[in-house]
Protein backbone atom coordinates (compact mmCIF):
# COMPACT_ATOMS: atom_id res chain seq x y z
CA UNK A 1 0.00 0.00 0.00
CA UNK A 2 1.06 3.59 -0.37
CA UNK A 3 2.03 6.39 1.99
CA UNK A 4 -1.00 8.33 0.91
CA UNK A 5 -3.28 5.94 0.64
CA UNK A 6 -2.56 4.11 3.88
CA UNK A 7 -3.36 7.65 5.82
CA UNK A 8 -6.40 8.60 3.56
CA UNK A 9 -7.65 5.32 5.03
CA UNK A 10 -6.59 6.41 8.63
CA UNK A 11 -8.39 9.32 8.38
CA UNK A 12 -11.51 7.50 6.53
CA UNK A 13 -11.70 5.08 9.62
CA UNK A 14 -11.27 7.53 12.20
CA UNK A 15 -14.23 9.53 10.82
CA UNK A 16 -16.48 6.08 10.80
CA UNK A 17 -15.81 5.90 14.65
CA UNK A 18 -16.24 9.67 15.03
CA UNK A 19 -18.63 10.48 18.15
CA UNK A 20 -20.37 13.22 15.77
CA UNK A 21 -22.11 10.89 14.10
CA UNK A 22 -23.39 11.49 10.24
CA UNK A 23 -20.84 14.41 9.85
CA UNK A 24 -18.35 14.40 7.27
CA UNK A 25 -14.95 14.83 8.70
CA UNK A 26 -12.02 15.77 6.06
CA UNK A 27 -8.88 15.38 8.30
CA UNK A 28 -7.80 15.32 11.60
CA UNK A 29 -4.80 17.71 12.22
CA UNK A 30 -3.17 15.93 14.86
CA UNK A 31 -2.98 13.02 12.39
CA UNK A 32 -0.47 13.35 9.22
CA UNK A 33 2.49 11.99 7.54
CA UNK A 34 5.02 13.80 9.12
CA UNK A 35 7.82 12.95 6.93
CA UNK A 36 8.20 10.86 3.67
CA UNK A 37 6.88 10.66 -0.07
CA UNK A 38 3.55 9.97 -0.90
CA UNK A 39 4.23 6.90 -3.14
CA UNK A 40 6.13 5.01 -0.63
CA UNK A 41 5.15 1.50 -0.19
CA UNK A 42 4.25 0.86 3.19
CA UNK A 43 4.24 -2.93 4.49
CA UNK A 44 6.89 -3.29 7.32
CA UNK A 45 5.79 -0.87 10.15
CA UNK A 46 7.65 0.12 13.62
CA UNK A 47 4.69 1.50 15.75
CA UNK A 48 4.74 2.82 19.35
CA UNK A 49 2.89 5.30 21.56
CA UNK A 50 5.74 7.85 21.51
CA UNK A 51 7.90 8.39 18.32
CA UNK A 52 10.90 10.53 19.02
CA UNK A 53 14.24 11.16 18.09
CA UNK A 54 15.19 8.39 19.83
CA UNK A 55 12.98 5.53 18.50
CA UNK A 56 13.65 6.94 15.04
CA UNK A 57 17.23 5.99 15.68
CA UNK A 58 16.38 2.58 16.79
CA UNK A 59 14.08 2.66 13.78
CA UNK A 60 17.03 3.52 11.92
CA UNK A 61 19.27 0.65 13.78
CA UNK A 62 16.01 -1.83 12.82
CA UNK A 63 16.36 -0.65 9.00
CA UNK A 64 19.90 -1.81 8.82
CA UNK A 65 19.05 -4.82 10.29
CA UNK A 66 15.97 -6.06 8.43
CA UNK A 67 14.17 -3.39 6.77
CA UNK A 68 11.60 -1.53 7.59
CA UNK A 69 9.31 1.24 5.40
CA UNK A 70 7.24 3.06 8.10
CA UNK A 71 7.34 4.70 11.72
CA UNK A 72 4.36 5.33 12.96
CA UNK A 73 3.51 7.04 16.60
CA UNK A 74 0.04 7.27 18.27
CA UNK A 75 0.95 11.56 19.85
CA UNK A 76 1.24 14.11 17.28
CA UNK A 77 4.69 15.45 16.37
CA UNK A 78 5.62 18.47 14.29
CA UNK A 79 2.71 20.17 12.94
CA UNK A 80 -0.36 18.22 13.93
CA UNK A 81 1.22 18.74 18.04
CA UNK A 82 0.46 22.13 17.04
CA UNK A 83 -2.38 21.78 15.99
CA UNK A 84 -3.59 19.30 18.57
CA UNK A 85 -6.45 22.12 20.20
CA UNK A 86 -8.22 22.21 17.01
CA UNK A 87 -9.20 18.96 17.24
CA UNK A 88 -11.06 18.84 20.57
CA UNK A 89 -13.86 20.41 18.89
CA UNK A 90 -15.23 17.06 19.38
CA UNK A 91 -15.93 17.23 22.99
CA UNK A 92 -18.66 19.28 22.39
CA UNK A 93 -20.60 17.04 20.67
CA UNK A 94 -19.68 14.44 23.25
CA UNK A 95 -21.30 17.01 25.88
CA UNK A 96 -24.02 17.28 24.62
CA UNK A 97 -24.86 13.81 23.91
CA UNK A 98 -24.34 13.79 27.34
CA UNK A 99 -26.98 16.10 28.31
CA UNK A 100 -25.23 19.74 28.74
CA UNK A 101 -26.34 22.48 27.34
CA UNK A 102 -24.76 23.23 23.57
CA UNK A 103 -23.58 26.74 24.21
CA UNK A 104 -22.54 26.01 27.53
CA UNK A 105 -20.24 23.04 26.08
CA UNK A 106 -18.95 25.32 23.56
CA UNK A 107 -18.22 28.16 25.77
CA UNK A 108 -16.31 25.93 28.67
CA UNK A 109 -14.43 24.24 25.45
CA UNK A 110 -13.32 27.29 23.84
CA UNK A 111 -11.82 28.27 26.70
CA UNK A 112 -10.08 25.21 27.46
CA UNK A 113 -9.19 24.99 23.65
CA UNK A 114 -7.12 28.61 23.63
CA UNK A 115 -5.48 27.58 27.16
CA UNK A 116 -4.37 24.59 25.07
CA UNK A 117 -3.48 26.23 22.23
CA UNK A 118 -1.10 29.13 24.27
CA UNK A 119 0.50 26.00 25.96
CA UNK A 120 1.42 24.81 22.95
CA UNK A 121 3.52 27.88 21.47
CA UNK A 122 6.64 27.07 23.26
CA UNK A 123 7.13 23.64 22.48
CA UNK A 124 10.26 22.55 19.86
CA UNK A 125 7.61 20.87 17.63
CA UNK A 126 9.79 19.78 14.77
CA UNK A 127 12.62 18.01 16.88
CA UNK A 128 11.66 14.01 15.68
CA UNK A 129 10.22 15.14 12.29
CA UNK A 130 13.81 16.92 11.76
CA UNK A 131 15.27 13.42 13.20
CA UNK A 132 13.22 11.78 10.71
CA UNK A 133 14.15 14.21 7.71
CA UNK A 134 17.93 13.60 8.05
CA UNK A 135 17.37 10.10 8.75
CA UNK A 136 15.59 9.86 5.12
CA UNK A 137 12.93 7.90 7.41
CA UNK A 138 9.25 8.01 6.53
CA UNK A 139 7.40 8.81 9.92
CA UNK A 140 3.39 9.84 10.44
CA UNK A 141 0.90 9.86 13.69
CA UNK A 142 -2.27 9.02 13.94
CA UNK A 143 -4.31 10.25 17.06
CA UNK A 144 -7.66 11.13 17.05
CA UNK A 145 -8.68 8.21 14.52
CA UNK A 146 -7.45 5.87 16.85
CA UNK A 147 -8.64 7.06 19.84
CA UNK A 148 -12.33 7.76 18.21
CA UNK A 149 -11.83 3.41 17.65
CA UNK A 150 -11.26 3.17 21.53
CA UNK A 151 -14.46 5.60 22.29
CA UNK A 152 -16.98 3.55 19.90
CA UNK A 153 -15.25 0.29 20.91
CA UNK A 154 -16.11 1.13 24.65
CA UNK A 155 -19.37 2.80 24.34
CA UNK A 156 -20.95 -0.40 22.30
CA UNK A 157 -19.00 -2.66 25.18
CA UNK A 158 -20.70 -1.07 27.88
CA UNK A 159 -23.80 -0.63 26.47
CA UNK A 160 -23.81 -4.59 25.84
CA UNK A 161 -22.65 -5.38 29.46
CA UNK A 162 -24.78 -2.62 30.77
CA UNK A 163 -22.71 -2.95 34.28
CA UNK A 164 -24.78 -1.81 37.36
CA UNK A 165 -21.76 -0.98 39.70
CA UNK A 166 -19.01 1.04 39.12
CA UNK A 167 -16.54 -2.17 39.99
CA UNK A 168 -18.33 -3.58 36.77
CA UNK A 169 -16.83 -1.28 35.03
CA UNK A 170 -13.26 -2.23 36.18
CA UNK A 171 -14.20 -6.08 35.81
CA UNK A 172 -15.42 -5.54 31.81
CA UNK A 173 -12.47 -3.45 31.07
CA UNK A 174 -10.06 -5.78 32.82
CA UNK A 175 -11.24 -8.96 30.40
CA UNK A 176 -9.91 -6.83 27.64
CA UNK A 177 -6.76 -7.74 26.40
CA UNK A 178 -4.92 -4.63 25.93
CA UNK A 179 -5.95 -3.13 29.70
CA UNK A 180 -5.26 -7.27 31.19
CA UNK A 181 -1.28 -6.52 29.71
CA UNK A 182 -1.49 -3.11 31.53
CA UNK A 183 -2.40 -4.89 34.89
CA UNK A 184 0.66 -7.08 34.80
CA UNK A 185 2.59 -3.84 35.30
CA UNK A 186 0.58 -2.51 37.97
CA UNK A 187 -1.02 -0.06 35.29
CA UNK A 188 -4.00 -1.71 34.67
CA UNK A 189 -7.90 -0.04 35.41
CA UNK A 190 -8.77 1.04 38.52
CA UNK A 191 -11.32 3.21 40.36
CA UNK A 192 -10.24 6.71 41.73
CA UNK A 193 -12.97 8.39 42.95
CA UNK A 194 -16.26 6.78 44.25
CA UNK A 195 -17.72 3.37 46.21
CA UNK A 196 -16.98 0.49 44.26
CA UNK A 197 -20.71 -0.28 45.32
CA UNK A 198 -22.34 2.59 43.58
CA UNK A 199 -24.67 2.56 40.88
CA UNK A 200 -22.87 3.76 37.88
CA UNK A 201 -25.68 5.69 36.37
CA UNK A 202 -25.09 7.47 33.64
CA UNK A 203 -21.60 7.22 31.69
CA UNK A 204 -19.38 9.76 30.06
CA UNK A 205 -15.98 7.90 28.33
CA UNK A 206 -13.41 10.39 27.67
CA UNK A 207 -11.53 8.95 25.41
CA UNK A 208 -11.23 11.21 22.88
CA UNK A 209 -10.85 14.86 21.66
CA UNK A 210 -7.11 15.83 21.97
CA UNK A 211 -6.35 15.92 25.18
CA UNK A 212 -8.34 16.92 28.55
CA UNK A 213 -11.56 19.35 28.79
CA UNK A 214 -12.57 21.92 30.54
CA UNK A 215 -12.07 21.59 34.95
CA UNK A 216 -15.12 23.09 35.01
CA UNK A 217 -17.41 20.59 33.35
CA UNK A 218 -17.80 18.35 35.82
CA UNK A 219 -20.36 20.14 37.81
CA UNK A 220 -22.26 20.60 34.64
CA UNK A 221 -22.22 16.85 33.90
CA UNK A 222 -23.65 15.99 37.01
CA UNK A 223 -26.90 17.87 36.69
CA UNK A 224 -27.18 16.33 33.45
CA UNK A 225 -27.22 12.93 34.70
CA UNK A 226 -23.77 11.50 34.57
CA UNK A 227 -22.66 9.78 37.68
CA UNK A 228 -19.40 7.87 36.13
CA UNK A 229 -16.37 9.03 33.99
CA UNK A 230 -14.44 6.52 32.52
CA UNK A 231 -11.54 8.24 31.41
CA UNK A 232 -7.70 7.43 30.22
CA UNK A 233 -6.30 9.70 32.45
CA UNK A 234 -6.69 12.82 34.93
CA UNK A 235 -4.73 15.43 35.82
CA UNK A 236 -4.61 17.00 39.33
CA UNK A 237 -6.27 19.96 38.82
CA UNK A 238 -9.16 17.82 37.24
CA UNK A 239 -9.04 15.35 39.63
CA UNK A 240 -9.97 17.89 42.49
CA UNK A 241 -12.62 19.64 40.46
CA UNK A 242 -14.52 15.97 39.56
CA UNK A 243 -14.01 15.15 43.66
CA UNK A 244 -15.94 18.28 43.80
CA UNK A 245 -18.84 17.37 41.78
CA UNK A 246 -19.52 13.93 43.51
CA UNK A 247 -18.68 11.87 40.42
CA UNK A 248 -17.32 8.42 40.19
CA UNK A 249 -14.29 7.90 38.10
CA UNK A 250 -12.43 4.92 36.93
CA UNK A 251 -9.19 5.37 34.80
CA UNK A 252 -8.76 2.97 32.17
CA UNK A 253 -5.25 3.95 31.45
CA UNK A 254 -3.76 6.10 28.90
CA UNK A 255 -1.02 3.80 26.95
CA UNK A 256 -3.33 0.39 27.12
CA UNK A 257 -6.31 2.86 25.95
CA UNK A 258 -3.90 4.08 23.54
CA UNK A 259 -2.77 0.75 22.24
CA UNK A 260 -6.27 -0.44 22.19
CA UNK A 261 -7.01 2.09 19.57
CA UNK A 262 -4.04 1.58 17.55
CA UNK A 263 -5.01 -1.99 17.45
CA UNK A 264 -8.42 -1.45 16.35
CA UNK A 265 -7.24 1.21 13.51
CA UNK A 266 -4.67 -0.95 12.54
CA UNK A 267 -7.51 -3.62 12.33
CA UNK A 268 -10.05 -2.01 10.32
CA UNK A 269 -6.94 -0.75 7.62
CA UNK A 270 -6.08 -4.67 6.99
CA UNK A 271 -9.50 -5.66 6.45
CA UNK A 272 -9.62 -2.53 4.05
CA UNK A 273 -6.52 -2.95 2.45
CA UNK A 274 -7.06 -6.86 2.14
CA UNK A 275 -3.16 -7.25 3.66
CA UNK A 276 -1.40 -7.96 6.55
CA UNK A 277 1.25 -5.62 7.94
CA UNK A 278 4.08 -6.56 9.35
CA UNK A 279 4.07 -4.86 12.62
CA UNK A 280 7.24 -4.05 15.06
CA UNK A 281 5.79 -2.95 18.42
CA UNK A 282 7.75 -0.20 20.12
CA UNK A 283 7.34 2.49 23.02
CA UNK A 284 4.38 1.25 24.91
CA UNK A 285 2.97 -0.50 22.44
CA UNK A 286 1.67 -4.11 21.93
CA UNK A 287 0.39 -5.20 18.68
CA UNK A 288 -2.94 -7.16 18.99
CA UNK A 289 -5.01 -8.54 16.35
CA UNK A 290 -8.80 -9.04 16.15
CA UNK A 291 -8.84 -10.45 12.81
């Protein structure tokens, strides 16, 4: 397959999974080919979480050795990091499938979107992609579409298991391959905030949309309904403004929720592209197959 046509198929899947559902979605910013010609046939891959300089070197090392066309990392690099804001446009929809309020969503993520956005000024964006360049090593990411395949994937799951406690939650997500690996290093899903005993209510899954929403959300989700967040991660300052709004949280974990995704997208792109990829698993990553 070719460089071009393996991410116009990334970005074709992604959109399939997308939360705003029957909208057409062109690209996703934080998801491009970061380095490398469009014609490039793509069938040996080395894919991790994190792709920087220094897994393009062992990428570089693994070249030598055996081959190897591709390097693909989960986080945005180079441009689409910059542009990672844009895409959490998303989470408004998510809101208010959720039961906020549509201008409310869009003001409290607007907000969070610019403080994003200024955060993201000073970072040295171009460090692996110029790794990449002088390497003569064909590099991409792929974020959002991924992570939209771990938000569908978990929304269907629950809605099948329909779990009544919140320590369902941690029981259905442990049977899952990706988040059982993530136990065995004392990563694996666990509740944060809440009785294991509750009623889970309602459920928001933030799984996708950039990167983390508004702190001041939380409160709003509540009188909407939602009494559980399953979420990859949380930050402190989040953490203390959900503890706030009496909401139940279990963390499924970022890099298993992340590799569950990549697994999923890589999944739905052999089925489309009637091939098998030879896959190299790197930097958090554990390749997984459903097929």
């Amino acid at each position: 397959m070719r460089l071009d046509e393996f991410y116009k198929l990334v970005v074709k899947l992604g959109g399939q999974m997308d939360p705003r559902k029957n909208k057409f979605i062109a690209s996703y910013p934080d998801t491009a080919i970061l380095y490398g010609k469009a014609d490039t046939q793509v069938n040996k891959l080395l894919v991790g979480i994190d792709i920087e300089v220094p897994e393009l070197l062992l990428a570089e090392r693994i070249r030598e050795r055996e081959g190897l066309d591709l390097v693909i990392g989960h986080h945005p690099e180079g441009r689409a990091f910059a542009s990672l804001a844009k895409v959490m446009q998303v989470q408004v929809d998510i809101l208010k499938q959720a039961g906020v309020d549509l201008n409310l969503a869009q003001k409290l993520l607007d907000e969070r979107m610019q403080e994003v956005g200024r955060r993201l000024l000073s970072a040295n964006h171009t460090r692996p992609v110029d790794a990449a360049r002088l390497l003569d090593m064909p590099f991409m990411c792929m974020h959002t579409p991924a992570d939209n395949h771990v938000f569908d994937y978990l929304t269907q799951l629950m809605n099948k298991k329909k779990p009544k406690k919140v320590c369902d939650i941690v029981d259905i997500l442990s049977d899952i391959p990706e988040y059982r690996n993530a136990e065995q290093i004392s990563v694996g899903p666990r509740l944060i905030l809440g009785n294991p005993n509750c009623r889970v209510g309602k459920i928001l899954f933030e799984m996708t949309g950039g990167t983390e929403g508004s702190k001041d959300v939380f409160g709003k989700l509540y009188k909407a309904g939602v009494r559980t967040l399953v979420s990859m991660h949380l930050s402190e300052e989040h953490f203390k403004k959900v503890k706030d709004a009496n909401l139940n949280v279990v963390i499924a974990g970022h890099i298993s929720s992340d590799t569950l995704g990549l697994n999923l997208l890589l999944d739905g792109i052999e089925k489309k592209a009637k091939e098998k990829f030879h896959v190299i698993s790197c930097s958090g990553f554990q390749r997984i197959s459903r097929n």
